[in-house]
Protein backbone atom coordinates (compact mmCIF):
# COMPACT_ATOMS: atom_id res chain seq x y z
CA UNK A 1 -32.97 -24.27 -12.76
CA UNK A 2 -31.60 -23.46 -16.08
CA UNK A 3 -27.87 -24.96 -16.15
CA UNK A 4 -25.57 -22.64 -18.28
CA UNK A 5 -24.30 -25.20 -20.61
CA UNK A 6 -28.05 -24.98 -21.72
CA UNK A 7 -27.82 -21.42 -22.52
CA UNK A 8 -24.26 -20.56 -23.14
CA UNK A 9 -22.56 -21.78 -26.15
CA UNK A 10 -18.96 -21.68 -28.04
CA UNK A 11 -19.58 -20.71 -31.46
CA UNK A 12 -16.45 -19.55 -33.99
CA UNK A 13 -16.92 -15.61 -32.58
CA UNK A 14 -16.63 -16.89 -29.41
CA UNK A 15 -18.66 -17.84 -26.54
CA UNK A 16 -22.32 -16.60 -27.29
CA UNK A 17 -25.03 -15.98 -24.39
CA UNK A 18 -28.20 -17.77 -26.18
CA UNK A 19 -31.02 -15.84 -24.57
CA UNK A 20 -29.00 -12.64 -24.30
CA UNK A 21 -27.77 -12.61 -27.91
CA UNK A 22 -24.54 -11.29 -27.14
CA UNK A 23 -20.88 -13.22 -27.03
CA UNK A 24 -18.13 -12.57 -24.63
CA UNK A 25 -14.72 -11.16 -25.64
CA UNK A 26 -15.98 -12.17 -29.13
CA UNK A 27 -12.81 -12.42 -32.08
CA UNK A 28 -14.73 -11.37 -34.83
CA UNK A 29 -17.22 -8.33 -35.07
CA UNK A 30 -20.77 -8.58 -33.75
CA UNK A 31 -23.93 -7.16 -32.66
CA UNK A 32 -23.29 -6.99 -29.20
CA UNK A 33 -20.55 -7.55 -27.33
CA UNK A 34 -19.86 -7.95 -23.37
CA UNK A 35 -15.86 -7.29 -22.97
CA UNK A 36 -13.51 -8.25 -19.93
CA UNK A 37 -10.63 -6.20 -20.19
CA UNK A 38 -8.76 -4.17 -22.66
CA UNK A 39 -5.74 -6.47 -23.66
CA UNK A 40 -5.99 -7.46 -27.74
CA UNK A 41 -7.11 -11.09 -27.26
CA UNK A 42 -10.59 -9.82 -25.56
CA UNK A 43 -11.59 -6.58 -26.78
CA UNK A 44 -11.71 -6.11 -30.64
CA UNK A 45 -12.69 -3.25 -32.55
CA UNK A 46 -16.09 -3.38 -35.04
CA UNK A 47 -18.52 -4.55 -32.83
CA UNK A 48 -22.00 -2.89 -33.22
CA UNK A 49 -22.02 -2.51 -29.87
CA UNK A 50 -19.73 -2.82 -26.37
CA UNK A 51 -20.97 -3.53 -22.44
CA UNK A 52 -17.81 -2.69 -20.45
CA UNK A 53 -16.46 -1.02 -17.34
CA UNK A 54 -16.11 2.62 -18.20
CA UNK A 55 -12.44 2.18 -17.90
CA UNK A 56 -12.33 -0.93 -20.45
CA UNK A 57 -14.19 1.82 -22.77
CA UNK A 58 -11.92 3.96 -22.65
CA UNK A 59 -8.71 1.87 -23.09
CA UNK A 60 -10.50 0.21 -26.29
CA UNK A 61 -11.13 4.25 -27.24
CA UNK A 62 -7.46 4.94 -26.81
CA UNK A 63 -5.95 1.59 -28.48
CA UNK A 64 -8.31 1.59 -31.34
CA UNK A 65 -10.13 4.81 -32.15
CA UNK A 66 -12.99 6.91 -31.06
CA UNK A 67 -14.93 4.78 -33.91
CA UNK A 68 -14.21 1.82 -32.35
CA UNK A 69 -17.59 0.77 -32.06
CA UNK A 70 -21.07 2.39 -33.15
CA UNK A 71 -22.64 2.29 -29.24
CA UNK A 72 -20.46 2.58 -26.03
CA UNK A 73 -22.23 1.09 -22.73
CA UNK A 74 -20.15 1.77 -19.63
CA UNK A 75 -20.88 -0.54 -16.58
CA UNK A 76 -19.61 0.11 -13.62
CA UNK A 77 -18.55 -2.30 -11.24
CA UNK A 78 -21.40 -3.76 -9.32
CA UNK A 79 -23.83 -2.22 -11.13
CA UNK A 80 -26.47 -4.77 -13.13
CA UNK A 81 -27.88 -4.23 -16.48
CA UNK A 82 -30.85 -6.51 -18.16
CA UNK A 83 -29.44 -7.82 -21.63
CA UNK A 84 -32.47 -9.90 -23.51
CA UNK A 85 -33.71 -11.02 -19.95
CA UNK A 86 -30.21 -11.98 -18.50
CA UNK A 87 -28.55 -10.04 -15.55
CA UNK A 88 -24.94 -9.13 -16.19
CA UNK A 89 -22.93 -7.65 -13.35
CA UNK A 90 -19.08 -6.96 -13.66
CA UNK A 91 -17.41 -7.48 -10.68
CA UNK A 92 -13.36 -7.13 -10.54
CA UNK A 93 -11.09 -9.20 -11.54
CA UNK A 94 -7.55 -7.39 -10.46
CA UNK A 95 -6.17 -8.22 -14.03
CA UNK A 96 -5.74 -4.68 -15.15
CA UNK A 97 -7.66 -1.13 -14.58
CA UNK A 98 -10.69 -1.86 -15.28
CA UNK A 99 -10.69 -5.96 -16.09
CA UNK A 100 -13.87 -7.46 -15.17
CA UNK A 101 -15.08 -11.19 -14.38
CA UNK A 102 -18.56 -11.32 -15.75
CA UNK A 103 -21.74 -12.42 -13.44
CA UNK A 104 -24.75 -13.86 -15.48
CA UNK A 105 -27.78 -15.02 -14.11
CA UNK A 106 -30.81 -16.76 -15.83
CA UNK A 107 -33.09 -18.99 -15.38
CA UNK A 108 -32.37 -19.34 -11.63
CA UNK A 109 -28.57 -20.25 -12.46
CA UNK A 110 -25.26 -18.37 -12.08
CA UNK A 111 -22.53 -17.93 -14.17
CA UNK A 112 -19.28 -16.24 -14.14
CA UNK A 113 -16.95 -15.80 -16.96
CA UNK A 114 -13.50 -14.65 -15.44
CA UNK A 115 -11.59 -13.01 -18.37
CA UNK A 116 -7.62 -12.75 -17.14
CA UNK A 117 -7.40 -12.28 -13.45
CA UNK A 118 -5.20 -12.66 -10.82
CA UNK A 119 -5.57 -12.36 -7.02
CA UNK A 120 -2.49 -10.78 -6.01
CA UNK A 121 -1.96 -7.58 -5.09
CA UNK A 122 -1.79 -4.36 -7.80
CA UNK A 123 -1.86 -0.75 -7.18
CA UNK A 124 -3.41 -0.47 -10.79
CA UNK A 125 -6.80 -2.88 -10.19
CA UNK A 126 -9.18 -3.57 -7.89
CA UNK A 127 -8.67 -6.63 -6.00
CA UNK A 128 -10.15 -9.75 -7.73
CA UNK A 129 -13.49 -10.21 -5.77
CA UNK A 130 -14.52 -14.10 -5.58
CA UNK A 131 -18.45 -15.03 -6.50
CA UNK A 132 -20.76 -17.47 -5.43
CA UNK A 133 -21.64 -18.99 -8.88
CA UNK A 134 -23.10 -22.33 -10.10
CA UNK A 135 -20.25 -22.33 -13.33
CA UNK A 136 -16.74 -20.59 -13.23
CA UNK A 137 -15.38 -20.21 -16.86
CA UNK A 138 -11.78 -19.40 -15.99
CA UNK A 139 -8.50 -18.41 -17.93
CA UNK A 140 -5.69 -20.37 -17.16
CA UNK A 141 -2.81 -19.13 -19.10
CA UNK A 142 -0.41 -19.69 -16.26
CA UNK A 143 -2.27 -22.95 -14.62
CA UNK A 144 0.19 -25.15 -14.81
CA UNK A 145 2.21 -25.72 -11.42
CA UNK A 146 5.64 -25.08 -13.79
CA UNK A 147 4.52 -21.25 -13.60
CA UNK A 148 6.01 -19.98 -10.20
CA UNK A 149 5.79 -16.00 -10.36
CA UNK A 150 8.04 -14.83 -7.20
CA UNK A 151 6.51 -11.51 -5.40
CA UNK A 152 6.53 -8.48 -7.28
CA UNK A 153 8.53 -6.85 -4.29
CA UNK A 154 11.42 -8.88 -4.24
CA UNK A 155 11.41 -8.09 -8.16
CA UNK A 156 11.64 -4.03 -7.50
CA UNK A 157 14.18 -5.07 -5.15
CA UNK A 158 16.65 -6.69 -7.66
CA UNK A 159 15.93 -3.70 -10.10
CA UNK A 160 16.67 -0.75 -6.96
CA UNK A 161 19.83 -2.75 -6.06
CA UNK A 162 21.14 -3.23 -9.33
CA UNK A 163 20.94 0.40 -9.61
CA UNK A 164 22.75 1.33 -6.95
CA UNK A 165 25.69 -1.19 -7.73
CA UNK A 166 25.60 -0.15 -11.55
CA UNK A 167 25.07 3.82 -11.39
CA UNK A 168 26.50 4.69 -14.75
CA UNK A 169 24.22 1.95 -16.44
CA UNK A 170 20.73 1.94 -18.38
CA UNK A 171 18.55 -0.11 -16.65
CA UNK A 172 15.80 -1.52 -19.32
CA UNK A 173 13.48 -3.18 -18.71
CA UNK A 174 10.94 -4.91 -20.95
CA UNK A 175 6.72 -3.96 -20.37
CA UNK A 176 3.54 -5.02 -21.93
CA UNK A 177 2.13 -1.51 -23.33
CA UNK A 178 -1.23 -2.19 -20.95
CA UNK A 179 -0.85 -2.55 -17.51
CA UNK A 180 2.61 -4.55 -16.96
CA UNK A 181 3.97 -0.66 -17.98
CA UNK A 182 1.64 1.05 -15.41
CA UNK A 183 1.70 -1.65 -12.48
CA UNK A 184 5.73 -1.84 -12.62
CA UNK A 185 5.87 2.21 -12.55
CA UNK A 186 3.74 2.32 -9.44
CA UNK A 187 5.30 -0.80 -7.84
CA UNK A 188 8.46 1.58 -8.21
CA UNK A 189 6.53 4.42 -6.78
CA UNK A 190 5.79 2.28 -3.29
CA UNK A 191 9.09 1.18 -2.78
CA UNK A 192 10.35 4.50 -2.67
CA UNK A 193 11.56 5.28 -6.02
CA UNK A 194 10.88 9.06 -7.50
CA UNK A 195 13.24 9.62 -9.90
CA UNK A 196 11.45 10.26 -13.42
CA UNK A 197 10.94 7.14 -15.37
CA UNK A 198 11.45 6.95 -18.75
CA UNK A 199 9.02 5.56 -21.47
CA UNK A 200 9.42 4.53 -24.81
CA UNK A 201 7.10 6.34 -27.61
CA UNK A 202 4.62 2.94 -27.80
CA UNK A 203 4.13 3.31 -23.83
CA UNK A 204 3.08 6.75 -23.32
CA UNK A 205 -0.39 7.04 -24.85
CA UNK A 206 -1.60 4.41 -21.92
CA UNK A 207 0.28 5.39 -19.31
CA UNK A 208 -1.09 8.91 -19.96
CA UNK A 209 -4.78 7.44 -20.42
CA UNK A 210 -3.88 5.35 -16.48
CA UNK A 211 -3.05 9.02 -15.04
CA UNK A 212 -6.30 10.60 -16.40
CA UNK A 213 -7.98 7.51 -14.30
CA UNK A 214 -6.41 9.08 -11.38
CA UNK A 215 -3.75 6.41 -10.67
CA UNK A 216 -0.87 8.70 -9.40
CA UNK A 217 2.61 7.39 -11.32
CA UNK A 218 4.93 10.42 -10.60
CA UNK A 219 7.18 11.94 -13.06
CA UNK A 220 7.62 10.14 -16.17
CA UNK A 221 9.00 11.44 -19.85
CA UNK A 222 9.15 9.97 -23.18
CA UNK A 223 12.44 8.94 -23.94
CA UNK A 224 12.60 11.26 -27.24
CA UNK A 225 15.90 11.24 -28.84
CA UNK A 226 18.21 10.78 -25.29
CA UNK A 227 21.62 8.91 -25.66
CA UNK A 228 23.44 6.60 -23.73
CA UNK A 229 25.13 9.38 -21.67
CA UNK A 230 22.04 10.93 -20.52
CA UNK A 231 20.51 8.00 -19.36
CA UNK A 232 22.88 7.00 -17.33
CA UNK A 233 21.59 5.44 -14.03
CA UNK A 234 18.34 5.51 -15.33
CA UNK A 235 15.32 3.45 -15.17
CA UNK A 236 13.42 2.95 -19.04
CA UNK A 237 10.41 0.95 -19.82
CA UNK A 238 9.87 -0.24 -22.74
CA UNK A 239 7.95 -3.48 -25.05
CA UNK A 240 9.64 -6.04 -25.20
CA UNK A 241 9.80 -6.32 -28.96
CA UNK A 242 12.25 -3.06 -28.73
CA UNK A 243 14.45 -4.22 -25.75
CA UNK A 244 15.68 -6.90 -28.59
CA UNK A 245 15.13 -4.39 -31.57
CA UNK A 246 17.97 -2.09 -32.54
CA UNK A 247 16.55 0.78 -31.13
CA UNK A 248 17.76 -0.54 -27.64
CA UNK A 249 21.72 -0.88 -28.70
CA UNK A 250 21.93 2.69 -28.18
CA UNK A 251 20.64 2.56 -24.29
């Protein structure tokens, strides 16, 4: 057997498959490129060419351009594709719609690069799917024990009740563009919540793209040029950089 620290390697474009000649959620442009998910830290515009989940395609398509790269090759979950003699599978990874944990096998060794992932729970991903591998290469932004996320329900909660005490209030609430926006939208959906929901302008363009994926999010409207008064009682998403920009005082 072929261990993968004999065949995978960390160069400055990020970590490179040897016998596959292609990196991972490279950082600079390259020849070939095998992609996780469609956040900004993995999936860069410029490379020659992209391996993704359909889905990751598309978000990359929507963020940067149809130009974004010169070949597109969708790969379904599940699905295995021979790259330079090594088998790459994308299995999910519950991140976001359409994050993937990479499988590679060569040389009678496993490997699995996980990308972001997280094994809870969300309407918008498939559930992270553990795999037998002989070398897990894992993210761990939020590894150390100091990171205690409480459940996501008891989080809609707090929002639904402070509604209810504070009717005549704005409730805004801050949302990564990709997937926090979507996920919190149908997390609202489940716990009964179908009032419209309203987006700022930087949200829309996603959530749009997560609807034409068939997630079903309800009602929601760009928030356009409403005032204080109108949204009143209201719930509005938007990034965080505008909840503390003055755009928000008006809310």
């Amino acid at each position: 057997m072929k261990h993968p620290s004999e065949w995978l390697a960390v160069r400055p474009e990020g970590l490179y498959c040897i016998p596959g000649q292609f990196y991972i959620d490279p950082t600079r442009p390259v020849d070939q490129a095998v992609v996780t998910h469609g956040h900004a830290d993995h999936a860069r515009s410029g490379h020659a060419r992209v391996v993704a989940t359909p889905q990751t395609i598309d978000i990359m398509a929507c963020r940067y351009g149809e130009t974004f790269t010169a070949q597109r090759a969708p790969l379904p979950y599940r699905e295995t594709v021979d790259i330079g003699g090594v088998r790459v599978t994308l299995h999910p990874a519950g991140h976001i719609t359409g994050s993937a944990q990479i499988l590679l096998e060569y040389g009678g060794a496993r490997a699995v690069i996980s990308g972001d992932y997280k094994s809870r729970p969300d309407p918008t991903a498939e559930p992270f799917e553990p795999i037998s591998c002989d070398v897990f290469v894992t993210e761990a932004t939020f590894g150390l024990p100091v990171f205690q996320h409480p459940p996501i329900e008891n989080e809609i909660a707090k929002l639904l009740t402070s509604l209810g005490t504070f009717p005549q209030s704005t409730h805004l609430v801050g949302v990564y563009a990709l997937g926090k926006c979507q996920r919190l939208i149908m997390e609202l959906r489940r716990a009964g919540y179908d009032k419209p929901i309203y987006l700022h302008g930087a949200l829309v363009r996603l959530t749009e793209l997560y609807a034409g994926f068939g997630l079903d999010m309800g009602e929601v409207r760009a928030i356009g040029h409403m005032n204080k008064k109108e949204l009143a009682g209201e719930i509005v998403l938007a990034p965080p950089s505008a909840v503390a920009d003055r755009w928000s005082r008006g809310l």
